[in-house]
C-alpha atoms as a PDB file:
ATOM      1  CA  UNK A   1      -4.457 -70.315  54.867  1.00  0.00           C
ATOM      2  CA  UNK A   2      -2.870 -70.077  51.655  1.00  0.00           C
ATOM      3  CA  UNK A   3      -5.102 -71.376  48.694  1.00  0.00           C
ATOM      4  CA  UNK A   4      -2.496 -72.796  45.422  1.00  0.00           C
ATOM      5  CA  UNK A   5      -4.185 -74.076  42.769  1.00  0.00           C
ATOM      6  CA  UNK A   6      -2.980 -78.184  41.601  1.00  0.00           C
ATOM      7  CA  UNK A   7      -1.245 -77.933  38.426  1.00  0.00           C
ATOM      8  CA  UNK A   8      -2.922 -81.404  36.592  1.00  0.00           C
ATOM      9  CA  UNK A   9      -0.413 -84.139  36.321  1.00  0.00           C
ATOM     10  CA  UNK A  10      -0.387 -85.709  32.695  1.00  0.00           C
ATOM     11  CA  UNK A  11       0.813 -89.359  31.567  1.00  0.00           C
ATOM     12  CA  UNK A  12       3.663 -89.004  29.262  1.00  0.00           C
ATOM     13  CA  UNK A  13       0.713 -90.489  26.520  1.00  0.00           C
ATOM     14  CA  UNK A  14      -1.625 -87.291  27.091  1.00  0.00           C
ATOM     15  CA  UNK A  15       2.085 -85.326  26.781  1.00  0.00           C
ATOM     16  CA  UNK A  16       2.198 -86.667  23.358  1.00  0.00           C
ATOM     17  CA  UNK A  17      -1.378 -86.173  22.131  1.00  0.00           C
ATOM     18  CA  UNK A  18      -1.314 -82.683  23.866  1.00  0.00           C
ATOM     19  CA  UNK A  19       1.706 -81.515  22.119  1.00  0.00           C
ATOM     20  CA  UNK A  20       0.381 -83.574  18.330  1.00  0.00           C
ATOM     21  CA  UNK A  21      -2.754 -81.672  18.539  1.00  0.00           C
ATOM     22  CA  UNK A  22      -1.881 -78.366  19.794  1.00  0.00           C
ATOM     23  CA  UNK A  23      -0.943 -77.413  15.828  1.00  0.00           C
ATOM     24  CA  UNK A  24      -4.948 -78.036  14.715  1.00  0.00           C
ATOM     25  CA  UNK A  25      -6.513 -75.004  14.341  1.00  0.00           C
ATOM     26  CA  UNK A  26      -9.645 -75.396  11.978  1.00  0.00           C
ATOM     27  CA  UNK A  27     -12.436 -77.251  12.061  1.00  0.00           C
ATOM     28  CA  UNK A  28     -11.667 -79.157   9.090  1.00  0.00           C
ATOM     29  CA  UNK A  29      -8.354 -80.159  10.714  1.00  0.00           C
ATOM     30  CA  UNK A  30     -10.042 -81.016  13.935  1.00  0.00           C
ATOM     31  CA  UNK A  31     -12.417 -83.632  12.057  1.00  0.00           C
ATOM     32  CA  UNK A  32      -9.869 -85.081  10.483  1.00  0.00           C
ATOM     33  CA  UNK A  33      -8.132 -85.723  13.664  1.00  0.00           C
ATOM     34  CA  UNK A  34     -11.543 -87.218  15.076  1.00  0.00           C
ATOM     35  CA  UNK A  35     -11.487 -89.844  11.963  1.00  0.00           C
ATOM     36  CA  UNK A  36      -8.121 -90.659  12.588  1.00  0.00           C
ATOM     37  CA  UNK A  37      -8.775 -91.689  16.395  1.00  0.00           C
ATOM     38  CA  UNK A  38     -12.113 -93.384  15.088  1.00  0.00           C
ATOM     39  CA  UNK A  39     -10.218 -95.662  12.237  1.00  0.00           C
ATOM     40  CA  UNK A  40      -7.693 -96.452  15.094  1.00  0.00           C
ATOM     41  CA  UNK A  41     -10.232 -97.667  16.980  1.00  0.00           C
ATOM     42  CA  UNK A  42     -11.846 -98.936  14.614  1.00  0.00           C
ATOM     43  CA  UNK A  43      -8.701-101.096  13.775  1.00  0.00           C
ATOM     44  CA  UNK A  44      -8.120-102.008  17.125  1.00  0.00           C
ATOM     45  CA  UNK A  45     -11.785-103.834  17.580  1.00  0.00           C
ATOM     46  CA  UNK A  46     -11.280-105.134  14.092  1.00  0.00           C
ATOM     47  CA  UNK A  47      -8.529-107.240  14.912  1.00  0.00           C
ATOM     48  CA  UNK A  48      -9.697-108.437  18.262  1.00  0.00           C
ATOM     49  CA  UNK A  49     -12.878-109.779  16.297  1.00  0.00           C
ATOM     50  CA  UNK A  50     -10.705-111.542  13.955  1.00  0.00           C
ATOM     51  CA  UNK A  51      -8.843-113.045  16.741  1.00  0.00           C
ATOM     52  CA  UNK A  52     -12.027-114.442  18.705  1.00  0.00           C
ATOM     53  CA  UNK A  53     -13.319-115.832  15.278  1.00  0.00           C
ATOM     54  CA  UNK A  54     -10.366-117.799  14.340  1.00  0.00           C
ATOM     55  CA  UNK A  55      -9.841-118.940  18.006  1.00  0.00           C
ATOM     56  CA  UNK A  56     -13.707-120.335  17.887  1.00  0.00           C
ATOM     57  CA  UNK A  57     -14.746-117.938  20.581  1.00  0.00           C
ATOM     58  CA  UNK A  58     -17.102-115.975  18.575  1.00  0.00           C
ATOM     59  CA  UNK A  59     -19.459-117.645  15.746  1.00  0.00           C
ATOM     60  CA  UNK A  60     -22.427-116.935  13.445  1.00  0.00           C
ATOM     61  CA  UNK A  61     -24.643-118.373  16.288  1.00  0.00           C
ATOM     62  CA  UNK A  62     -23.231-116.225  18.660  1.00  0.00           C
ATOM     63  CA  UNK A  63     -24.339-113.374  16.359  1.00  0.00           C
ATOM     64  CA  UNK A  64     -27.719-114.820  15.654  1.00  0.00           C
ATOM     65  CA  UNK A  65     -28.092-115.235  19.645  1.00  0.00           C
ATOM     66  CA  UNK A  66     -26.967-111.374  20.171  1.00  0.00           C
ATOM     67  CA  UNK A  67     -30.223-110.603  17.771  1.00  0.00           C
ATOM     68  CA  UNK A  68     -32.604-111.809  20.256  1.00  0.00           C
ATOM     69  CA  UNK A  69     -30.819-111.408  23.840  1.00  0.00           C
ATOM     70  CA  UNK A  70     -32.393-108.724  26.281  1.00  0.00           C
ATOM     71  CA  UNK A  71     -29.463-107.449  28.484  1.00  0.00           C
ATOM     72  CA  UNK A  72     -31.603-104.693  30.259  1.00  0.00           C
ATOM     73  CA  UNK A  73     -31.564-104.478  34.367  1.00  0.00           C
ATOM     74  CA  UNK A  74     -34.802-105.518  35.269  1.00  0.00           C
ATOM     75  CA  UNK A  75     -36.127-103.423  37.477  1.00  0.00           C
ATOM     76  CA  UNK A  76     -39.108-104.059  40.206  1.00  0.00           C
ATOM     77  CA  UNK A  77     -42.290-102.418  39.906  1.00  0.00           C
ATOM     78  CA  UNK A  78     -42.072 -99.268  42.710  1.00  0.00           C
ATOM     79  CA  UNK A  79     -45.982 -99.109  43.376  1.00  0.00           C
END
Protein backbone atom coordinates (compact mmCIF):
# COMPACT_ATOMS: atom_id res chain seq x y z
CA UNK A 1 0.00 0.00 0.00
CA UNK A 2 1.32 3.12 -1.18
CA UNK A 3 1.49 5.91 1.59
CA UNK A 4 1.22 9.88 -0.33
CA UNK A 5 1.24 12.47 1.86
CA UNK A 6 -2.18 15.27 1.45
CA UNK A 7 -0.88 18.38 0.12
CA UNK A 8 -3.19 21.04 2.53
CA UNK A 9 -5.82 22.74 0.52
CA UNK A 10 -5.85 26.64 1.20
CA UNK A 11 -8.86 29.23 0.73
CA UNK A 12 -7.90 31.70 -1.82
CA UNK A 13 -7.93 34.23 1.65
CA UNK A 14 -5.00 32.11 3.38
CA UNK A 15 -3.42 32.33 -0.52
CA UNK A 16 -3.33 35.96 0.02
CA UNK A 17 -2.07 36.27 3.60
CA UNK A 18 0.45 33.41 2.79
CA UNK A 19 1.92 35.10 -0.13
CA UNK A 20 1.63 39.09 1.97
CA UNK A 21 3.58 37.64 4.73
CA UNK A 22 6.04 35.42 3.21
CA UNK A 23 8.37 38.85 2.65
CA UNK A 24 8.60 39.39 6.82
CA UNK A 25 11.67 38.33 7.94
CA UNK A 26 12.51 40.08 11.37
CA UNK A 27 11.04 40.20 14.37
CA UNK A 28 10.38 43.75 14.29
CA UNK A 29 8.52 43.22 10.99
CA UNK A 30 6.64 40.30 12.36
CA UNK A 31 5.19 42.56 15.33
CA UNK A 32 4.24 44.99 13.25
CA UNK A 33 2.25 42.63 11.24
CA UNK A 34 0.64 41.29 14.63
CA UNK A 35 -0.55 45.11 15.37
CA UNK A 36 -1.85 45.44 12.12
CA UNK A 37 -4.22 42.23 12.43
CA UNK A 38 -4.96 43.46 16.12
CA UNK A 39 -6.11 47.24 14.98
CA UNK A 40 -8.18 45.37 12.26
CA UNK A 41 -9.79 43.65 14.69
CA UNK A 42 -9.89 45.99 16.77
CA UNK A 43 -11.83 48.11 14.12
CA UNK A 44 -14.02 45.50 13.26
CA UNK A 45 -15.54 45.11 17.07
CA UNK A 46 -15.42 48.86 17.22
CA UNK A 47 -17.92 49.38 14.74
CA UNK A 48 -20.21 46.56 15.64
CA UNK A 49 -20.39 48.28 19.21
CA UNK A 50 -21.29 51.46 17.65
CA UNK A 51 -23.92 49.80 15.70
CA UNK A 52 -25.68 47.96 18.78
CA UNK A 53 -25.50 51.37 20.70
CA UNK A 54 -27.21 53.48 18.22
CA UNK A 55 -29.73 50.65 17.41
CA UNK A 56 -30.61 50.59 21.43
CA UNK A 57 -29.36 47.06 21.73
CA UNK A 58 -26.57 47.75 24.00
CA UNK A 59 -26.78 50.53 26.93
CA UNK A 60 -24.96 51.84 30.02
CA UNK A 61 -27.19 49.39 32.05
CA UNK A 62 -26.27 46.68 30.03
CA UNK A 63 -22.66 47.53 30.98
CA UNK A 64 -23.40 48.11 34.60
CA UNK A 65 -25.30 44.55 34.52
CA UNK A 66 -22.07 42.85 32.76
CA UNK A 67 -20.13 44.17 36.15
CA UNK A 68 -21.99 41.93 38.34
CA UNK A 69 -23.18 38.83 36.07
CA UNK A 70 -21.53 35.33 36.89
CA UNK A 71 -21.48 33.37 33.54
CA UNK A 72 -19.45 30.35 34.99
CA UNK A 73 -20.86 26.53 34.40
CA UNK A 74 -21.87 25.52 37.61
CA UNK A 75 -20.69 22.50 38.31
CA UNK A 76 -22.06 19.72 40.97
CA UNK A 77 -20.15 18.82 43.88
CA UNK A 78 -18.37 15.14 42.83
CA UNK A 79 -18.13 13.78 46.55
Amino acid sequence: MEVTARKPIFTPAQVEVLNAVAPLRTEEEIRGLRQAISNYYFDLVNKEMDKLWESGSWNEQKLKDLKTAHYRTQYKSQR
